[in-house]
N, C-alpha and C. Protein backbone atom coordinates (compact mmCIF):
# COMPACT_ATOMS: atom_id res chain seq x y z
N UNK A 1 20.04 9.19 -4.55
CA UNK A 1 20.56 7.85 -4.34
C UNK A 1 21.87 7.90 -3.56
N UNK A 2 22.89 8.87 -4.02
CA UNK A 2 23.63 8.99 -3.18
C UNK A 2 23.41 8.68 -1.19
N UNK A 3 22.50 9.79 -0.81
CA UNK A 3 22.15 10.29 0.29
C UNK A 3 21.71 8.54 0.87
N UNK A 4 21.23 7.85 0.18
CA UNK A 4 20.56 6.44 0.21
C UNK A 4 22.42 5.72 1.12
N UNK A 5 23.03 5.88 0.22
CA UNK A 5 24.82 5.39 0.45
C UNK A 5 25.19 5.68 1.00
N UNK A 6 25.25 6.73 1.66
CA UNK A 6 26.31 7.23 3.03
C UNK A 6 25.62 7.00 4.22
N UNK A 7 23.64 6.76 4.07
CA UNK A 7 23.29 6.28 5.14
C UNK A 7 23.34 4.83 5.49
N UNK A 8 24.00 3.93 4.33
CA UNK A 8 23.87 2.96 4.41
C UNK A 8 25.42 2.26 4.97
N UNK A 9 26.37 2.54 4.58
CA UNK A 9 28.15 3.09 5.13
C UNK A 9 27.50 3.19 6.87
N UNK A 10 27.18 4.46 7.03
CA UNK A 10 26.74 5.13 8.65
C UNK A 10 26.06 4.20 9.68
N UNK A 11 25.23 3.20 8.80
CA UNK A 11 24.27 2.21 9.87
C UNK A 11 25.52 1.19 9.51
N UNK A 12 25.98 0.90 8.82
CA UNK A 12 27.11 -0.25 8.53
C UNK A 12 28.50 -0.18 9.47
N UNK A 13 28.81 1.36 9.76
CA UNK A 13 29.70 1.41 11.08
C UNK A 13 29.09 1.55 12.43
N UNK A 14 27.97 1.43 12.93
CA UNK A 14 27.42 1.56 13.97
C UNK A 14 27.08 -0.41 14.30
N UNK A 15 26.69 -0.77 13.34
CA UNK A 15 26.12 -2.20 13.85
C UNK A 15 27.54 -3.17 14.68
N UNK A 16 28.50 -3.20 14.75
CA UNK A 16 30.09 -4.06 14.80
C UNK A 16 29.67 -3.50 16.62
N UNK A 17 29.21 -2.26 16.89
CA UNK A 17 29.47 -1.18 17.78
C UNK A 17 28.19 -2.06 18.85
N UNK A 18 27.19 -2.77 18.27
CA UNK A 18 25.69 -2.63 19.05
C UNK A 18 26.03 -4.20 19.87
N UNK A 19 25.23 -5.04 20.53
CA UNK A 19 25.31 -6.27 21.71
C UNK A 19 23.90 -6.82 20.24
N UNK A 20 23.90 -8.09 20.42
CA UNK A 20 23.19 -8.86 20.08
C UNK A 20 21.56 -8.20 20.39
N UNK A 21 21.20 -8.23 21.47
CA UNK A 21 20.00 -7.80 22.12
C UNK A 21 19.70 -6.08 21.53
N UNK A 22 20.76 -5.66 21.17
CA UNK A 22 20.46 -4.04 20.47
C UNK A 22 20.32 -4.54 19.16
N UNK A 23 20.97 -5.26 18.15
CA UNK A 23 21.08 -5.61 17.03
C UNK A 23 19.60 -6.29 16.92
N UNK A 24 18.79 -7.38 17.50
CA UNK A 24 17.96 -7.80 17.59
C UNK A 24 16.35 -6.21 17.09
N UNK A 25 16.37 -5.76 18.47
CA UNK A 25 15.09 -4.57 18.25
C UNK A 25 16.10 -3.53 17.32
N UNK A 26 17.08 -3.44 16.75
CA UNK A 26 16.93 -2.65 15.03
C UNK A 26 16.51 -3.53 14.27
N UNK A 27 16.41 -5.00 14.01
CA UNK A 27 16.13 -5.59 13.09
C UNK A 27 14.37 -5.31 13.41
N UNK A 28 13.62 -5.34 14.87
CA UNK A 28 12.64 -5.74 14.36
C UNK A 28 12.25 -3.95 13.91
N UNK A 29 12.87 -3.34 14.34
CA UNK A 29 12.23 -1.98 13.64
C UNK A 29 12.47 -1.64 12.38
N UNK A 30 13.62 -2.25 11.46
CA UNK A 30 13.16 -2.41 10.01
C UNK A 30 12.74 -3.32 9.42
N UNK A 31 12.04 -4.52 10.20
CA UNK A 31 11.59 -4.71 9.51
C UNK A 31 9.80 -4.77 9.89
N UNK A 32 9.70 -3.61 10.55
CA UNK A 32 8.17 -2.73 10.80
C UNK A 32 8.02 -1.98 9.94
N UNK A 33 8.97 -1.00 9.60
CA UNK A 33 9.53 -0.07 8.58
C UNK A 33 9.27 -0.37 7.26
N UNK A 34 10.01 -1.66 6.90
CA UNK A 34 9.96 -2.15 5.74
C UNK A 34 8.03 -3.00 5.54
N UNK A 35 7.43 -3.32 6.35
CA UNK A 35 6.22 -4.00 6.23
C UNK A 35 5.01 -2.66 5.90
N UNK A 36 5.49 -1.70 6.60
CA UNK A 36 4.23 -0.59 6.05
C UNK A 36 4.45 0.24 4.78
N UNK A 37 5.86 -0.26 4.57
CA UNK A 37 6.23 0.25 2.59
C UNK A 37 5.36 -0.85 1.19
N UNK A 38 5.05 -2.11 2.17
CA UNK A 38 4.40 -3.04 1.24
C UNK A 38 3.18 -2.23 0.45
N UNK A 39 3.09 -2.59 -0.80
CA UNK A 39 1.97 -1.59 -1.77
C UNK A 39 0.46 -2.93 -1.18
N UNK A 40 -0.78 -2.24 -1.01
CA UNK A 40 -1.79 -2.96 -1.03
C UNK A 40 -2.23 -3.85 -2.20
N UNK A 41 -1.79 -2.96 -3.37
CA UNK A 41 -1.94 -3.82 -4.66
C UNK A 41 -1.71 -5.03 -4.87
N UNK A 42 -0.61 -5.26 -4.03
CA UNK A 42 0.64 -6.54 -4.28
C UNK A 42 -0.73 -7.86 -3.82
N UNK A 43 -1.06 -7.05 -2.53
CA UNK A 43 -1.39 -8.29 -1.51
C UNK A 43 -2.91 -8.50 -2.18
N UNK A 44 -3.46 -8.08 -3.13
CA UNK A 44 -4.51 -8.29 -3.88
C UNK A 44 -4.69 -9.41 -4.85
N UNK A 45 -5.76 -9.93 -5.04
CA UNK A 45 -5.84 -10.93 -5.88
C UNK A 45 -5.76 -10.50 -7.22
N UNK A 46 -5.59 -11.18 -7.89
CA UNK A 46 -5.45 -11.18 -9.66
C UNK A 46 -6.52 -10.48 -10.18
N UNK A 47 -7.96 -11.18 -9.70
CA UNK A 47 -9.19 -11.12 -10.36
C UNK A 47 -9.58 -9.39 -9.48
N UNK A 48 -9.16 -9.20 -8.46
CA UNK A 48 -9.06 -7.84 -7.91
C UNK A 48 -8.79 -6.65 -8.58
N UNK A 49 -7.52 -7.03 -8.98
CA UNK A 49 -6.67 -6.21 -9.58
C UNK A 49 -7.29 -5.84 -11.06
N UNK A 50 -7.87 -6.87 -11.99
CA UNK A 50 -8.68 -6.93 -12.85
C UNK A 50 -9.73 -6.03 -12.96
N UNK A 51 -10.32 -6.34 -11.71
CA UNK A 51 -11.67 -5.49 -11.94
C UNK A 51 -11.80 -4.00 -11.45
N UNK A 52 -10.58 -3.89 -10.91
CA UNK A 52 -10.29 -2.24 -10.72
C UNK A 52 -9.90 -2.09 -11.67
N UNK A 53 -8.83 -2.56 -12.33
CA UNK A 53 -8.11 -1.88 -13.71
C UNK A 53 -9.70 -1.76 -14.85
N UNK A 54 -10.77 -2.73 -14.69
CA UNK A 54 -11.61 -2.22 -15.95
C UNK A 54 -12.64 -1.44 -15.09
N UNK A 55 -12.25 -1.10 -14.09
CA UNK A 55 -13.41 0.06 -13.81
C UNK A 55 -12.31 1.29 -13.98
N UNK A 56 -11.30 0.99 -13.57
CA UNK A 56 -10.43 2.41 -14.25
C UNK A 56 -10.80 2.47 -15.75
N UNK A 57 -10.68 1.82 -16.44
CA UNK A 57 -10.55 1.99 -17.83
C UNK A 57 -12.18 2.74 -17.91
N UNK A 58 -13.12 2.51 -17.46
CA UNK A 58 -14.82 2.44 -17.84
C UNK A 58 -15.11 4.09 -17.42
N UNK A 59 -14.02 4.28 -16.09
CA UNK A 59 -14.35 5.47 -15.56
C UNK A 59 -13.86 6.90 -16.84
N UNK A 60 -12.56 6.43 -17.24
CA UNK A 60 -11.27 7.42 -18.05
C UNK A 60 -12.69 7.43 -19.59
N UNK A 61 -12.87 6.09 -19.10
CA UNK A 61 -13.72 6.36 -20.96
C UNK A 61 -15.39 7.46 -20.59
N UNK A 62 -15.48 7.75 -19.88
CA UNK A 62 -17.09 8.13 -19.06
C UNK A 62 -17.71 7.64 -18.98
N UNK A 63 -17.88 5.95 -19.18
CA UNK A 63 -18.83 5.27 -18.61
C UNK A 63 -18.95 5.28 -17.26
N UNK A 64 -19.68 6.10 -17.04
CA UNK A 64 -20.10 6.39 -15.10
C UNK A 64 -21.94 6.58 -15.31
N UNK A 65 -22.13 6.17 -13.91
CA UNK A 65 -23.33 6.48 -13.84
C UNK A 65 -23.76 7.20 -12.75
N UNK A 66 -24.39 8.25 -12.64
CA UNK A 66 -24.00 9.44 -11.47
C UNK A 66 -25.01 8.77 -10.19
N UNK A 67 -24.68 8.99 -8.60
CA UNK A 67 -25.40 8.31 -7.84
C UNK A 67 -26.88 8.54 -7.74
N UNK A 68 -27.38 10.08 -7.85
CA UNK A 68 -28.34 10.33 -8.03
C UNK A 68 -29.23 9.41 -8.95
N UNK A 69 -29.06 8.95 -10.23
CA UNK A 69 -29.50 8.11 -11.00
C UNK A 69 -29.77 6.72 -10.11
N UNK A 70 -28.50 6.40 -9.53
CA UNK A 70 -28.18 4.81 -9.36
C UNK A 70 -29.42 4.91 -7.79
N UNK A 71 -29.54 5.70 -7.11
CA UNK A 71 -29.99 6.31 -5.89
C UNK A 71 -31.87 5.84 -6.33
N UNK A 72 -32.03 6.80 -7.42
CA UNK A 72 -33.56 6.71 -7.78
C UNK A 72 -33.71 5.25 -8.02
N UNK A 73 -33.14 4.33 -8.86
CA UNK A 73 -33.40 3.10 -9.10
C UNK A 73 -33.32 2.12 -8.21
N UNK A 74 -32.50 2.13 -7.58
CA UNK A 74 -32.89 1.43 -6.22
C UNK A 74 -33.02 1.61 -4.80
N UNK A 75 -34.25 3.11 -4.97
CA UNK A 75 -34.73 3.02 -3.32
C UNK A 75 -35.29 2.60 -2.99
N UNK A 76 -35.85 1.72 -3.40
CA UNK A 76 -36.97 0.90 -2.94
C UNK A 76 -35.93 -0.08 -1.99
N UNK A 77 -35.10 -0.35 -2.36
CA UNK A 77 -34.16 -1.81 -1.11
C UNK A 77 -33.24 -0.87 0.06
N UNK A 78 -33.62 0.78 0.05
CA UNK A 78 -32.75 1.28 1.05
C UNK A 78 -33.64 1.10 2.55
N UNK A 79 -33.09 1.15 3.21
CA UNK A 79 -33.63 1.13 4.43
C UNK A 79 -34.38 2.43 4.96
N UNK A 80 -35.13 2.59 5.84
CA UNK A 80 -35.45 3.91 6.34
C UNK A 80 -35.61 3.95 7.51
């Protein structure tokens, strides 16, 4: 966290230093920076989020069903 603070001091004495038009493209490059740190989770729906969390839970418990199984039961709708 430290290391977080002295880079933040370091960009804090450089900006006074930059023209409007330089200050401008650093902003949009953090905030490019900052848009690909967004978690996918976030941008997920509720009912999303739901139904992964109980297929996590279904998977941790071994309710799985192996593809081979799931494969035999419905080849009849695969294509060929």
């Amino acid at each position: 966290m430290q290391t977080a603070r002295i880079i933040d001091r370091e960009i804090a004495q450089y900006l006074p230093r930059l023209s409007d038009q330089q200050k401008q493209a650093v902003l949009g490059v953090v905030k490019t920076f900052a848009a690909e740190q967004q978690d996918w989770w976030d941008e997920i729906g509720k009912e999303q989020q739901d139904a992964i969390d109980k297929s996590l839970t279904e998977m941790k418990a071994g309710k799985l069903t192996p593809q081979d199984t799931v494969m035999k039961k419905y080849k009849k709708w695969l294509k060929k």
